[in-house]
Protein backbone atom coordinates (compact mmCIF):
# COMPACT_ATOMS: atom_id res chain seq x y z
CA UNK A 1 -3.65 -56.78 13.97
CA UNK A 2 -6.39 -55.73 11.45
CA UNK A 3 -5.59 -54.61 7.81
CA UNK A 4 -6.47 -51.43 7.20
CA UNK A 5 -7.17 -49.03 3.94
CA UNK A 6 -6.65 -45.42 3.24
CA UNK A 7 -8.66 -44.23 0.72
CA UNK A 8 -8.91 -40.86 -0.88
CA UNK A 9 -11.44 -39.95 -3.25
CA UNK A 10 -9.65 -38.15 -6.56
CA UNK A 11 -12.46 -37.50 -8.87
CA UNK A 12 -15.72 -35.20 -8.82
CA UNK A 13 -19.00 -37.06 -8.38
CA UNK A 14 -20.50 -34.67 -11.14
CA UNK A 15 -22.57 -36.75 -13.66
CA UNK A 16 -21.36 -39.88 -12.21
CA UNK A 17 -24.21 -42.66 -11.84
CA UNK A 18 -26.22 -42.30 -8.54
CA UNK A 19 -25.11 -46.23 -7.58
CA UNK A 20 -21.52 -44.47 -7.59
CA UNK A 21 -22.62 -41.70 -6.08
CA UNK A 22 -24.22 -43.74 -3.09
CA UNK A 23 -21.11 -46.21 -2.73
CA UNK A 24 -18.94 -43.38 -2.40
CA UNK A 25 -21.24 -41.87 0.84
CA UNK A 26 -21.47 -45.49 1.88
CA UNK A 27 -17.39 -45.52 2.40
CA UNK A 28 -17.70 -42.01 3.69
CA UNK A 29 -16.08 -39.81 1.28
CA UNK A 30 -17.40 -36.44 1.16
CA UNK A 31 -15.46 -34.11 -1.30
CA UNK A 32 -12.48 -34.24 -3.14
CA UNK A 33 -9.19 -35.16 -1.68
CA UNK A 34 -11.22 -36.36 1.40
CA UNK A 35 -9.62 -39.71 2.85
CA UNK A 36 -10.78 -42.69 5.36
CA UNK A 37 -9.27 -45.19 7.14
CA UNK A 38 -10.99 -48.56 6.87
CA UNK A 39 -10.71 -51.76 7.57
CA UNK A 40 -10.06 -54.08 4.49
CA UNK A 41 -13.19 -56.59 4.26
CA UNK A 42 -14.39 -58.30 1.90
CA UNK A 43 -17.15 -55.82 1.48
CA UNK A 44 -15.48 -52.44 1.07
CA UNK A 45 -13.41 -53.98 -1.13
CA UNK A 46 -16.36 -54.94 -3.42
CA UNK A 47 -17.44 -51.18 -2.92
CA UNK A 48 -13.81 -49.97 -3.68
CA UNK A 49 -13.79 -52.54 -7.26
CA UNK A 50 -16.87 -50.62 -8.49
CA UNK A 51 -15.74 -47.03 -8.07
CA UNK A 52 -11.99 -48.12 -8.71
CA UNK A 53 -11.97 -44.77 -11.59
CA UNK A 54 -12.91 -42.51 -8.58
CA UNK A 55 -10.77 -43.33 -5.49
CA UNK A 56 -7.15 -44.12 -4.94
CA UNK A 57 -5.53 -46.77 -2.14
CA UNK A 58 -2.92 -44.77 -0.11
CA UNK A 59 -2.44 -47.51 1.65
């Protein structure tokens, strides 16, 4: 069975820094309060350390 995360982005984008900005489209987070399912890698978890202020883990 593969490990999956639930993320949920919690904070605006607004004047955030366009690396940010791109990371968040990159895990597929549109607007606020969107969430995705994804499967825990090593690499969205990289993606998920450097935006840590906008998103939260559900699960």
């Amino acid at each position: 069975m593969k490990k999956i995360l639930k993320i949920q982005l919690i904070k605006s984008l607004i004047g955030k820094k366009n690396t940010h900005r791109a990371i968040i489209r990159g895990l597929g987070l549109k607007r606020i309060n969107s969430v995705r399912v994804l499967n825990d890698t090593s690499s969205i978890r990289g993606m998920i350390n450097k935006v840590s202020y906008l998103v939260k883990i559900l699960s």
